[in-house]
N, C-alpha and C. Protein backbone atom coordinates (compact mmCIF):
# COMPACT_ATOMS: atom_id res chain seq x y z
N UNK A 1 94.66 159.13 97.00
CA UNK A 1 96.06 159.45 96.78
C UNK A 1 96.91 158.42 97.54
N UNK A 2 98.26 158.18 97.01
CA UNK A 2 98.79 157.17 97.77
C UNK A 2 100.20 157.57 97.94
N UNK A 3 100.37 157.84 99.35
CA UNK A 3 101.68 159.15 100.16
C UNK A 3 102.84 157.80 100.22
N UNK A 4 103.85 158.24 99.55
CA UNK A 4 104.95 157.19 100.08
C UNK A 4 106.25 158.54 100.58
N UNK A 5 106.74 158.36 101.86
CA UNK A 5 108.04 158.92 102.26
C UNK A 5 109.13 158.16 101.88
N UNK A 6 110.37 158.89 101.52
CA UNK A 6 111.76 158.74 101.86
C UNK A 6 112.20 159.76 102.61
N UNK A 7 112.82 159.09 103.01
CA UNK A 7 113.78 159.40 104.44
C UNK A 7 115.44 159.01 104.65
N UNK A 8 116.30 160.36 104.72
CA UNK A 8 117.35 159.63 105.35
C UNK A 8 118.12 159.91 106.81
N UNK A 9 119.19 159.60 107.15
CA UNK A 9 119.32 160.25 108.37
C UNK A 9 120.34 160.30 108.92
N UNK A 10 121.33 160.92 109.85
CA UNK A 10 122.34 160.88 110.19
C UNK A 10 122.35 160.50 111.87
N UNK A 11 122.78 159.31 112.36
CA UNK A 11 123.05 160.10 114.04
C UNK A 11 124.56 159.63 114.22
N UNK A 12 124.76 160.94 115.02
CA UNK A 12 126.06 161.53 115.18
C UNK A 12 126.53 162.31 116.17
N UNK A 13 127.40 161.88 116.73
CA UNK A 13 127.80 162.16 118.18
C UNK A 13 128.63 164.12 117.77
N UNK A 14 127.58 165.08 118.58
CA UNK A 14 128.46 166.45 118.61
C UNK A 14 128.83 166.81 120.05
N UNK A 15 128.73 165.89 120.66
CA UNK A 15 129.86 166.23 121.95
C UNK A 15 130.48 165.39 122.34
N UNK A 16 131.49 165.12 121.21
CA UNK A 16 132.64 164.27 121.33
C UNK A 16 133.90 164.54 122.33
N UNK A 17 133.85 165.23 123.16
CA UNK A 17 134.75 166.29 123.96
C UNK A 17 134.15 165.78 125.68
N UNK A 18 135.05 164.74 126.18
CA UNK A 18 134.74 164.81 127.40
C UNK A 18 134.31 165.65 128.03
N UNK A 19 134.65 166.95 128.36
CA UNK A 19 133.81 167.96 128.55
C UNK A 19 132.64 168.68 128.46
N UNK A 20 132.32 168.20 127.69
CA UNK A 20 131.66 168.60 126.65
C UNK A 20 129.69 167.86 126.79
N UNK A 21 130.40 166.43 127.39
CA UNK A 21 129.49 165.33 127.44
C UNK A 21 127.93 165.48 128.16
N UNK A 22 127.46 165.42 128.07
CA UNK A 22 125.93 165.71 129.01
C UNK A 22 125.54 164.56 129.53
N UNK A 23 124.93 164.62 131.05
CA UNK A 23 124.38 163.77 132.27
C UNK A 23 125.74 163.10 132.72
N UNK A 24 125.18 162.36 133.77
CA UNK A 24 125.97 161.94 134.69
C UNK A 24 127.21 160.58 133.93
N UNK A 25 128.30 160.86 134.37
CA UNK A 25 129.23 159.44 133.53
C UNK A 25 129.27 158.23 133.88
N UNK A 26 128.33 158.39 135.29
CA UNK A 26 127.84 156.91 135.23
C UNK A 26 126.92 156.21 134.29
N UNK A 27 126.87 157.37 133.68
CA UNK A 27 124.92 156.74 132.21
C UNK A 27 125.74 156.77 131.12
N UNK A 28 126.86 157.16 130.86
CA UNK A 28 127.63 156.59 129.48
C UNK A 28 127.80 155.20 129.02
N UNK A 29 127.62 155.48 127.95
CA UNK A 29 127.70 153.85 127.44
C UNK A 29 129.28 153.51 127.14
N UNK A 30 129.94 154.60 126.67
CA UNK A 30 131.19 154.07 126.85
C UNK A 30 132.04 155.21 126.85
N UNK A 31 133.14 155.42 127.99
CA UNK A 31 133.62 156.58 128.56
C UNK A 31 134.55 156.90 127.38
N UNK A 32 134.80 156.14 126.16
CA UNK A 32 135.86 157.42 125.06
C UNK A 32 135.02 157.54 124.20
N UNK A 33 133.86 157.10 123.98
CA UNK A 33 132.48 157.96 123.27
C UNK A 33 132.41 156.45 121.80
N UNK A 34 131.49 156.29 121.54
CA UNK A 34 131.32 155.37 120.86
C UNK A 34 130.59 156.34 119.00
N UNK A 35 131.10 155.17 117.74
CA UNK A 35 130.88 155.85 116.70
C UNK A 35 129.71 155.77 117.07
N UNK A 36 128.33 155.39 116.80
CA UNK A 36 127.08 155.56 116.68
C UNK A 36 126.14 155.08 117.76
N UNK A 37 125.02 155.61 117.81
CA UNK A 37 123.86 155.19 118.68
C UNK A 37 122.28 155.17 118.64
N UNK A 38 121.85 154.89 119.09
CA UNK A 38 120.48 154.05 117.99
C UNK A 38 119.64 155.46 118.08
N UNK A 39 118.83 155.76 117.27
CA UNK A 39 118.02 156.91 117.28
C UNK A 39 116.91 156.34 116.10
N UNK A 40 116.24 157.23 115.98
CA UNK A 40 114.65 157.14 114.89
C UNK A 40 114.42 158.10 114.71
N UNK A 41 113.72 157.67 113.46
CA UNK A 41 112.80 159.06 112.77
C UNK A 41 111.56 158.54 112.53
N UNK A 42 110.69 159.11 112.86
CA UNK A 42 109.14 158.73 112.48
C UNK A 42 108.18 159.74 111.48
N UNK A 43 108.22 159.85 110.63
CA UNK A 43 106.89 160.33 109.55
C UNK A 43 105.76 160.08 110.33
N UNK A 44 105.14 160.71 110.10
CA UNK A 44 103.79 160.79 110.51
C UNK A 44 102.78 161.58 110.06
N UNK A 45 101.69 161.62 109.43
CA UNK A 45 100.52 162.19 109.08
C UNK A 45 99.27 161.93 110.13
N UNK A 46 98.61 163.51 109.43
CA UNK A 46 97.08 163.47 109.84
C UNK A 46 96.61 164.01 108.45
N UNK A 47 94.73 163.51 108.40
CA UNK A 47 94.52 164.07 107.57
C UNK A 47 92.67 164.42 107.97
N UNK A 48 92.57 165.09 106.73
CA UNK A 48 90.87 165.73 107.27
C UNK A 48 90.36 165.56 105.84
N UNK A 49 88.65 165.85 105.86
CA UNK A 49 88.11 165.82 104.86
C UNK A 49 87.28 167.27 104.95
N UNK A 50 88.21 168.30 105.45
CA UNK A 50 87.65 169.36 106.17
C UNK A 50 88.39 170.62 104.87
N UNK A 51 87.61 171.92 104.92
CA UNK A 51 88.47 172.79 104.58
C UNK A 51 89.93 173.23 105.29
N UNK A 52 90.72 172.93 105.29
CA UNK A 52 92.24 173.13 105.85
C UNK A 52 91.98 174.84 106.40
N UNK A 53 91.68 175.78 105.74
CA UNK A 53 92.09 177.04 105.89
C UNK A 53 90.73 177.29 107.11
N UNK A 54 89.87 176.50 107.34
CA UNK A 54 88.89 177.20 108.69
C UNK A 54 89.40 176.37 109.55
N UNK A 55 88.46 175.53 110.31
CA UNK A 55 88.78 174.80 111.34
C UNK A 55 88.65 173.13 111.43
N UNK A 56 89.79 172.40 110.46
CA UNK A 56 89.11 171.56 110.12
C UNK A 56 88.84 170.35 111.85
N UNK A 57 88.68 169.68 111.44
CA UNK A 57 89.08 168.08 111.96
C UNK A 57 89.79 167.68 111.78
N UNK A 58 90.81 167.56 112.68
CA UNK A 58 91.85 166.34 112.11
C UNK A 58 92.06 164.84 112.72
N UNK A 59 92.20 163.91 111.99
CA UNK A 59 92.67 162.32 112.43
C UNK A 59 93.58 162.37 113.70
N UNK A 60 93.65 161.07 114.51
CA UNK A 60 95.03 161.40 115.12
C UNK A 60 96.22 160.92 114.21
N UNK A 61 97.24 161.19 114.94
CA UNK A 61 99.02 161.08 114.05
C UNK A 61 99.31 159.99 113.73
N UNK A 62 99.17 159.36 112.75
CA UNK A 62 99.85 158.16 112.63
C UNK A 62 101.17 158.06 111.75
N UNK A 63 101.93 157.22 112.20
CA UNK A 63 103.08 156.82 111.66
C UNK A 63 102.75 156.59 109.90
N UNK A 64 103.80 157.24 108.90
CA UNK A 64 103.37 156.99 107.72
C UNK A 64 105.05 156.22 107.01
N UNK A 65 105.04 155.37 106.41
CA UNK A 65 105.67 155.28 105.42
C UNK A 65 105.15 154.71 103.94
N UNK A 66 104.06 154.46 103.56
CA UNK A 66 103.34 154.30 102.70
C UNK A 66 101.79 153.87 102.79
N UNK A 67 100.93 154.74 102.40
CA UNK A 67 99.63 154.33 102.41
C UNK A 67 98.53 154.84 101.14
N UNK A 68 97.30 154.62 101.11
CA UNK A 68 96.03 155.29 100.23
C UNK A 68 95.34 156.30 101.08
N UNK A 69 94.64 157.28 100.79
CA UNK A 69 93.75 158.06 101.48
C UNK A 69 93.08 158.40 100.60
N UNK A 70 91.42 158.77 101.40
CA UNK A 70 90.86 159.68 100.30
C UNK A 70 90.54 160.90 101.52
N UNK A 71 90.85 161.71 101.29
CA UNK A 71 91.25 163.23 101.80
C UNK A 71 91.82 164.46 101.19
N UNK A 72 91.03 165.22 102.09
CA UNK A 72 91.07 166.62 101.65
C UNK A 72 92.15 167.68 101.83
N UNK A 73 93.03 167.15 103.06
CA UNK A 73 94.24 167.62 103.02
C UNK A 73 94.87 166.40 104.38
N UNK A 74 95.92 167.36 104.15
CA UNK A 74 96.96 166.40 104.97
C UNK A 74 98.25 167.37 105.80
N UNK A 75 98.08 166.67 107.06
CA UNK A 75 99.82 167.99 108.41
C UNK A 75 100.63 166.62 108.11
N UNK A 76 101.77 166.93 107.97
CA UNK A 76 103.04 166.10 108.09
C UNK A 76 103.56 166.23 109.42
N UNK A 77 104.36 165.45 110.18
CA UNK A 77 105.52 165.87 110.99
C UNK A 77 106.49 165.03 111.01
N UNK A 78 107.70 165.22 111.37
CA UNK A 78 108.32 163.87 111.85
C UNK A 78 108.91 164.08 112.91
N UNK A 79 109.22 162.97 114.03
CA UNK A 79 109.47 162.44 115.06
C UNK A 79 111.08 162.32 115.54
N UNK A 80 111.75 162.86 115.93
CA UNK A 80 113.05 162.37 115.89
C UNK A 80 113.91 162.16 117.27
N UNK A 81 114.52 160.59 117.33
CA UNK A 81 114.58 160.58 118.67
C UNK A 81 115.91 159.56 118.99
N UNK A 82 116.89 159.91 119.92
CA UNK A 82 118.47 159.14 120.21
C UNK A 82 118.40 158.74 121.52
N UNK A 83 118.57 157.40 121.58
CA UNK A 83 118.89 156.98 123.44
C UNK A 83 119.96 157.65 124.12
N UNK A 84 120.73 158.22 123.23
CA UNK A 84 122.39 159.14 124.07
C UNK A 84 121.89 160.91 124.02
N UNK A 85 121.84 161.26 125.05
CA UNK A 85 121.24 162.79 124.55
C UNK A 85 122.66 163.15 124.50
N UNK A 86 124.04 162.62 124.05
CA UNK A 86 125.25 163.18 123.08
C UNK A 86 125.14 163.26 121.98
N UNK A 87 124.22 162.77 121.09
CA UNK A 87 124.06 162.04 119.68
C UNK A 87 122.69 163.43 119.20
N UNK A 88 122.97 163.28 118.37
CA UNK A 88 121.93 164.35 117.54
C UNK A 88 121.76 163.85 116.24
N UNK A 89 120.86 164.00 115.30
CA UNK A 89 120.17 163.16 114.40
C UNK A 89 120.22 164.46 113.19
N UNK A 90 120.61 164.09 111.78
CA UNK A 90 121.12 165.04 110.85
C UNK A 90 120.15 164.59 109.63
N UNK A 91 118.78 165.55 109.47
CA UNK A 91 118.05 165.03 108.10
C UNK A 91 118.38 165.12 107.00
N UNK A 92 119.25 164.17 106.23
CA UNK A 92 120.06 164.54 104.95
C UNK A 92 118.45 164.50 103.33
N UNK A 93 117.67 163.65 103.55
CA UNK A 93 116.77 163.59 103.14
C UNK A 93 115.25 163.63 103.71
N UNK A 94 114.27 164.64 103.42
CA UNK A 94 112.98 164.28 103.50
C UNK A 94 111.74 164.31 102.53
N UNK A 95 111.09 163.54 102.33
CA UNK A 95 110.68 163.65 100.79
C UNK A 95 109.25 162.59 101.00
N UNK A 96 107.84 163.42 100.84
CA UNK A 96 107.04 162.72 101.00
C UNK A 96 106.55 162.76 99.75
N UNK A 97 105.99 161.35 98.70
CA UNK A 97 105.55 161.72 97.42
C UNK A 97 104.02 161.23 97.39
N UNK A 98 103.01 162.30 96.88
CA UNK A 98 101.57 162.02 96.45
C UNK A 98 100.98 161.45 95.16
N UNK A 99 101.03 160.67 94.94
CA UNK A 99 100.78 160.25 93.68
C UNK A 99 99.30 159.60 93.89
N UNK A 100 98.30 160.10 92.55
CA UNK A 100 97.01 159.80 92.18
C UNK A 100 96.71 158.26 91.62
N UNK A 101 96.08 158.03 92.17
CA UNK A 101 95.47 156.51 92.33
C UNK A 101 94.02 156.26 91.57
């Protein structure tokens, strides 16, 4: 099978409110709050050649945005992560597609 993700994403400042702000204001990057800040999303799969519903085996996690497998099932997760803990990350799209090979 050959797994391709789309992905989209939002990061976006929700404590725009001096007050509001979290950690110390010496660690701000900029004291009237800046539009955006770098963050990620990571896809990631495991997969087994195991029955899923007992106890299978699983691979470790690897990062996915397109690959082949031959496997018996497959855990998704994704990863999501902002250098400003002001900034929070908004999944407007997630969409992993399996298509037979």
């Amino acid at each position: 099978v050959r797994l391709t993700t789309d992905i989209n994403v939002v990061v976006y400042d929700f404590l725009n409110k001096i007050d509001s702000r979290a950690g110390n204001i010496d660690d701000w990057d900029d004291f009237d709050g800046i539009d955006s800040a770098a963050g990620d999303a990571r896809i990631q799969e495991r997969h087994t050649d195991d029955d899923p519903t007992g106890s299978p085996v699983w691979s470790n996690w690897n990062n996915l945005e397109s690959a082949e497998f031959e496997s018996r099932a497959f855990d998704f997760r994704v990863n999501l992560s902002t250098v400003d803990s002001a900034y929070n990350i908004r999944v407007t799209k997630l969409q992993i597609v399996a298509e037979d090979i």
